[in-house]
C-alpha atoms as a PDB file:
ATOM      1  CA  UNK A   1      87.740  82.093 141.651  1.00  0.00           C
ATOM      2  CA  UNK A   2      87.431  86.236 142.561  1.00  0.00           C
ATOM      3  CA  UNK A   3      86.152  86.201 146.196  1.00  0.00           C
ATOM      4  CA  UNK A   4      84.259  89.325 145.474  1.00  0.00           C
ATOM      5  CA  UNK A   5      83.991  90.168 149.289  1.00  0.00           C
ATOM      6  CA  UNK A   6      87.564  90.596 149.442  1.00  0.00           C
ATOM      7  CA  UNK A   7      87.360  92.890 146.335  1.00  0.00           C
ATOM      8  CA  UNK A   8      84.836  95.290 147.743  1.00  0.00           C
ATOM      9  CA  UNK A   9      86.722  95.738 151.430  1.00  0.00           C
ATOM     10  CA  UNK A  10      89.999  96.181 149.460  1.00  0.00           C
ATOM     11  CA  UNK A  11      88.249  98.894 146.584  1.00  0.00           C
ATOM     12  CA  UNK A  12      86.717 100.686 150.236  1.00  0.00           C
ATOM     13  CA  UNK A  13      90.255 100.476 151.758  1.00  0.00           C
ATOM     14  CA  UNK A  14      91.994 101.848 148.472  1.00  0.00           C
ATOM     15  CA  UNK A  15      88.467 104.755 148.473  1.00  0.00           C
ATOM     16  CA  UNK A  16      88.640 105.570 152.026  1.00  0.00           C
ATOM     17  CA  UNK A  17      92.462 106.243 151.745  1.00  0.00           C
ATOM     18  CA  UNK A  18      92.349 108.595 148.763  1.00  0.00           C
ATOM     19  CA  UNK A  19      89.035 110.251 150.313  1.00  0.00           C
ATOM     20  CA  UNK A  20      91.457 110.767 153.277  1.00  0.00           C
ATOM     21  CA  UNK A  21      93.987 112.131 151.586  1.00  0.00           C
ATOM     22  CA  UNK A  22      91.797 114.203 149.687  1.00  0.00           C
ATOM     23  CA  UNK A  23      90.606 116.003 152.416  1.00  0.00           C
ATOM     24  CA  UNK A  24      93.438 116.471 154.295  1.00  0.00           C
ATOM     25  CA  UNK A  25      95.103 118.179 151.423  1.00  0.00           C
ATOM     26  CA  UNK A  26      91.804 120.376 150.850  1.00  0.00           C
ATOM     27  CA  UNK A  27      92.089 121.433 154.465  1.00  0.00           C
ATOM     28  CA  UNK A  28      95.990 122.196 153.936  1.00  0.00           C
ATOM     29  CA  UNK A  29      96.068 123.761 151.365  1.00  0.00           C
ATOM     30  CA  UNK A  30      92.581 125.515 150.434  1.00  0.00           C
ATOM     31  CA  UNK A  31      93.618 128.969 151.806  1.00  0.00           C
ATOM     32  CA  UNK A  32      97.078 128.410 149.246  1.00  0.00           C
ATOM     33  CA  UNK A  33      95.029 127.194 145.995  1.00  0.00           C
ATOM     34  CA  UNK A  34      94.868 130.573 144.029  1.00  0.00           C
ATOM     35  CA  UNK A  35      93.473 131.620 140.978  1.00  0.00           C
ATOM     36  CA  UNK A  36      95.307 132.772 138.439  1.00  0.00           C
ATOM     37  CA  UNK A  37      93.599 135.316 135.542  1.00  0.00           C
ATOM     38  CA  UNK A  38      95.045 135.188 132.151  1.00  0.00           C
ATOM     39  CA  UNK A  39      95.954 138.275 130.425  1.00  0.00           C
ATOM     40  CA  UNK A  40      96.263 139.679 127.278  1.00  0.00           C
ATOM     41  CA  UNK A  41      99.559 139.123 126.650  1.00  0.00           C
ATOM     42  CA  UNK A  42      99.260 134.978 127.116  1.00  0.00           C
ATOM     43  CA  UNK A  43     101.147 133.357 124.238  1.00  0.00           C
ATOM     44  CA  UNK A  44      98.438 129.998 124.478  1.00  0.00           C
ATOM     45  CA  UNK A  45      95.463 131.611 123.267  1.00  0.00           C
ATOM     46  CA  UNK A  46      93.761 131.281 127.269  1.00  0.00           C
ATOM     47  CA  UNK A  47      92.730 134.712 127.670  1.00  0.00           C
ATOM     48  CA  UNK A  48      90.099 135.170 130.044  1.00  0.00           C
ATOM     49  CA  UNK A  49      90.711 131.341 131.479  1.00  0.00           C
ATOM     50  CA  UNK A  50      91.706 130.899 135.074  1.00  0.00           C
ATOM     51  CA  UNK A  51      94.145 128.486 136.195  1.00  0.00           C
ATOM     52  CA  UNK A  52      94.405 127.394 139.577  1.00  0.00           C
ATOM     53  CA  UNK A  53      98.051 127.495 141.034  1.00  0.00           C
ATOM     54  CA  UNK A  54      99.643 126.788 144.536  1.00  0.00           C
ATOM     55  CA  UNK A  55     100.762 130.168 146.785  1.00  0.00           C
ATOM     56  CA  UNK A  56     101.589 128.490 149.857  1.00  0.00           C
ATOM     57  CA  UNK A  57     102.341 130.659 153.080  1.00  0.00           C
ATOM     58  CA  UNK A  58     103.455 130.546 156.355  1.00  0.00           C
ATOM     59  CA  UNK A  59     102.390 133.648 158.824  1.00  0.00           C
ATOM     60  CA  UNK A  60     103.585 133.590 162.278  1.00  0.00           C
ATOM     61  CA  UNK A  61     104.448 136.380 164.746  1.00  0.00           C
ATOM     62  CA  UNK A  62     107.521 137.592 167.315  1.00  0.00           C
ATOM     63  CA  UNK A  63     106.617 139.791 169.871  1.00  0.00           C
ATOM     64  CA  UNK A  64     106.735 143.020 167.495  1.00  0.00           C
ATOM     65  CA  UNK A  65     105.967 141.907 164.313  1.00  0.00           C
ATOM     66  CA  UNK A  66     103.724 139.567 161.966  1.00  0.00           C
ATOM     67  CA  UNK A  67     105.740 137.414 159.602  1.00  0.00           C
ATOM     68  CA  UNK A  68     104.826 135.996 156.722  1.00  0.00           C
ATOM     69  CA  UNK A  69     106.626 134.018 153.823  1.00  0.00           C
ATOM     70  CA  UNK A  70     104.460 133.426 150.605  1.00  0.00           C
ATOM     71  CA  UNK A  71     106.076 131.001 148.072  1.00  0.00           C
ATOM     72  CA  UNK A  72     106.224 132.856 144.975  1.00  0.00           C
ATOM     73  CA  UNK A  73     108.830 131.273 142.100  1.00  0.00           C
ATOM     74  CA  UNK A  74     109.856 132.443 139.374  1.00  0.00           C
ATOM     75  CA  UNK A  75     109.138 136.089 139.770  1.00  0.00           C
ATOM     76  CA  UNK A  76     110.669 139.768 140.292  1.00  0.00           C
ATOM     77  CA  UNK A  77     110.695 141.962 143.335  1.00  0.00           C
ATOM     78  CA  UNK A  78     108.681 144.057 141.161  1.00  0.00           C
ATOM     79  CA  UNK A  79     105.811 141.896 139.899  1.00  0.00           C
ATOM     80  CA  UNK A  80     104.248 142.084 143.695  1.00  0.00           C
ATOM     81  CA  UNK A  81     101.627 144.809 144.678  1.00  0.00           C
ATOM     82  CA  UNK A  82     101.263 144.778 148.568  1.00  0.00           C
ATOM     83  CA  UNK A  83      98.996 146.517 151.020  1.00  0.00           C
ATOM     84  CA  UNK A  84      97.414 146.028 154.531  1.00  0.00           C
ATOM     85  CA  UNK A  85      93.496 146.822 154.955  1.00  0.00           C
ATOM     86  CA  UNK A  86      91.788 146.865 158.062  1.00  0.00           C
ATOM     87  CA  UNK A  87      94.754 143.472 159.553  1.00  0.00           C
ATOM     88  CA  UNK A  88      94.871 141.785 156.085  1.00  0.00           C
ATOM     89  CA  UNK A  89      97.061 141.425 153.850  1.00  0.00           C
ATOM     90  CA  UNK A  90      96.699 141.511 150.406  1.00  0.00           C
ATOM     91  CA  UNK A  91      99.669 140.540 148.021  1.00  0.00           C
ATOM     92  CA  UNK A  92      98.923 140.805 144.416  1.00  0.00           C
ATOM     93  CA  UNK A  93     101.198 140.133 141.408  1.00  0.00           C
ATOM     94  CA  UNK A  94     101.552 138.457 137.796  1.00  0.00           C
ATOM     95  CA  UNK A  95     103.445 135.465 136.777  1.00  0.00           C
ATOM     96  CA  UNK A  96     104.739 135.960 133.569  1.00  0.00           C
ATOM     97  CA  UNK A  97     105.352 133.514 131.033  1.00  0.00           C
ATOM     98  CA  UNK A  98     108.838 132.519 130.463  1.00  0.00           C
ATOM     99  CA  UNK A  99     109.551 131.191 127.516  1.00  0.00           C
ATOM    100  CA  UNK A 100     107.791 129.003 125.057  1.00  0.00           C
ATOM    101  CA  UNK A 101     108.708 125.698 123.878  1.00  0.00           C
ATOM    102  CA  UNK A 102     108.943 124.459 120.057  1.00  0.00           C
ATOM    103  CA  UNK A 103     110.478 121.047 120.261  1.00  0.00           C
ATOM    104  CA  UNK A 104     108.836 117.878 120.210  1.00  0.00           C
ATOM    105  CA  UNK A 105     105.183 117.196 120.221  1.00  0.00           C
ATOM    106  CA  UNK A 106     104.382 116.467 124.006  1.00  0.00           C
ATOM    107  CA  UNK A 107     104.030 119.601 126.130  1.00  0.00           C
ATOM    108  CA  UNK A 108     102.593 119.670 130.149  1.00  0.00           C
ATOM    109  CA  UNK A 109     101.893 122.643 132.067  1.00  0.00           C
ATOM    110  CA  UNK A 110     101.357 122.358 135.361  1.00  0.00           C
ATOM    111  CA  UNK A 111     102.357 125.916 136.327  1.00  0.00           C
ATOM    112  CA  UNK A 112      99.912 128.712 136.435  1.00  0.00           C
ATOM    113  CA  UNK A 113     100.584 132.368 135.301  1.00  0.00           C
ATOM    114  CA  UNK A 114      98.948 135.303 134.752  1.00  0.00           C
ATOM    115  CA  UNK A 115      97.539 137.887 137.326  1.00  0.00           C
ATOM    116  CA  UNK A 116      96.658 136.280 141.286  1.00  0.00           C
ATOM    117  CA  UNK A 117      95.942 137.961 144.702  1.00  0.00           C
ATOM    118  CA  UNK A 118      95.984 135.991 147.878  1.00  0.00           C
ATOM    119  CA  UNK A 119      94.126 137.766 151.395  1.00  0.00           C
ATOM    120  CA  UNK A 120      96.127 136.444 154.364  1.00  0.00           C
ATOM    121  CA  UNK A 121      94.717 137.706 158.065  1.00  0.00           C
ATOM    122  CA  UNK A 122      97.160 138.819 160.220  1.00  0.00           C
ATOM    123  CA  UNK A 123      95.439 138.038 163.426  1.00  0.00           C
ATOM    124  CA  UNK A 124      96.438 141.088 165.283  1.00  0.00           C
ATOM    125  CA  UNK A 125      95.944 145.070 164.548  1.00  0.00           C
ATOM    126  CA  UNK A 126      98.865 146.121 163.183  1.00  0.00           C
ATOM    127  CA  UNK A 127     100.710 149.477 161.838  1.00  0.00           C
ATOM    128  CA  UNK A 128     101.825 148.731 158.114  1.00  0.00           C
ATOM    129  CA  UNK A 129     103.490 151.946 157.825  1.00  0.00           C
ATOM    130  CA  UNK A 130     107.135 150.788 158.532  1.00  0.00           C
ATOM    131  CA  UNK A 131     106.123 147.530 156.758  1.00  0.00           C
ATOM    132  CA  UNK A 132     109.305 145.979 155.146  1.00  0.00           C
ATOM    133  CA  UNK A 133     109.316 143.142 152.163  1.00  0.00           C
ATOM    134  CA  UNK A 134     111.792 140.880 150.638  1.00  0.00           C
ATOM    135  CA  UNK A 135     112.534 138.461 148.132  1.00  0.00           C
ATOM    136  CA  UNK A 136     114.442 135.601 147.685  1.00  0.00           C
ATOM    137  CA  UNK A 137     115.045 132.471 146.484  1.00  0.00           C
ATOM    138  CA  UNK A 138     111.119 132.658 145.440  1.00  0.00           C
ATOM    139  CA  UNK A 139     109.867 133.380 149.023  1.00  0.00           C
ATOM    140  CA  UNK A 140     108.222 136.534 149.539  1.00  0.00           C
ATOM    141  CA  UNK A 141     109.051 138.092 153.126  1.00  0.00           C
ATOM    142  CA  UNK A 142     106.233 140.571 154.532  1.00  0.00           C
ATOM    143  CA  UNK A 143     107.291 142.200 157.999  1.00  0.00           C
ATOM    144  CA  UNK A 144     104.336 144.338 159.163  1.00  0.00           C
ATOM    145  CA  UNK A 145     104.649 145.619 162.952  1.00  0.00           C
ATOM    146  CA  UNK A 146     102.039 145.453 165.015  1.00  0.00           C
ATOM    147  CA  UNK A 147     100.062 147.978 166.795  1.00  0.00           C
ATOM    148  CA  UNK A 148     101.956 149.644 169.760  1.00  0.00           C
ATOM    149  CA  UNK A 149      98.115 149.517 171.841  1.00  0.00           C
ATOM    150  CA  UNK A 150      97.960 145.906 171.291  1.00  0.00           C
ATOM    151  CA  UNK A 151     101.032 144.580 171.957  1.00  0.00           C
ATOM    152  CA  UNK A 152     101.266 141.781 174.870  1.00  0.00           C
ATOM    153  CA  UNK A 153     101.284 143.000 178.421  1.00  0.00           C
ATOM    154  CA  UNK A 154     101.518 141.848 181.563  1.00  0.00           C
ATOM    155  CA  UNK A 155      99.016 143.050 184.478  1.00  0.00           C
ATOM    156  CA  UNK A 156     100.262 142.647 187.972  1.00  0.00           C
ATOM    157  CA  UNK A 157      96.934 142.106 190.419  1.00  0.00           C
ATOM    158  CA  UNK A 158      97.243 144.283 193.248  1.00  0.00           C
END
């Protein structure tokens, strides 16, 4: 016979753990879920639908510069559009779509494309005019410098 009390504390164990997990990767990865426009040129017939795709990044900071390496596969050096405003910054590209399949008859996608912009604050004021960026391996390098007036300092008490 199905003890049904042992059924409902193991269905709230099995809930409480994927609630959990749920949330933690909501609060990990929020700021990196992205939307992703289609375009005109999308081969599935999605124009105007919006995919959601990953853009995970890390930003951290030496004592002259801000940091920060976006995760970006699967795209050129000059499919990015960067800029700083007022300490954030703003990388915007497109993820084109590379090739399309014809064999078979089971297909997934799990990989967005189309047009994205992600707005990462840098936490300092910084001078993006001898901002450098790189990219490879499908991470995105930003180097911005930060300001000269608020670099660290310190104050001997007299």
């Amino acid at each position: 016979m199905i003890d049904l009390n042992n059924v409902s504390k193991t269905f709230n164990r099995t809930w409480d753990s994927i609630s959990n997990g749920w949330n933690h990767l909501v609060n990990r990865a929020s700021n990196a879920l992205t939307p992703f426009h289609s375009s005109e040129e999308d081969r599935d017939n999605t124009v105007g639908v919006t995919r959601w795709g990953l853009l995970s990044a890390d930003v951290y900071d030496n004592d002259d510069k801000v940091i920060i390496d976006l995760e970006a596969p699967g795209m050129q050096e000059g499919d990015f559009d960067i800029s700083v405003i007022d300490n954030v910054l703003y990388i915007k590209g497109e993820k084109h779509f590379a090739q399309e399949r014809h064999e078979g008859g089971y297909s997934v996608k799990e990989r967005a494309y189309g047009r994205f912009e992600r707005a990462l604050p840098l936490g300092y004021e910084v001078d993006p005019e001898n901002a450098e960026a790189t990219y490879k391996h499908g991470v995105l390098r930003v180097e911005v410098n930060k300001s000269r007036h608020h670099k660290r300092r310190k104050i001997q008490v007299h």
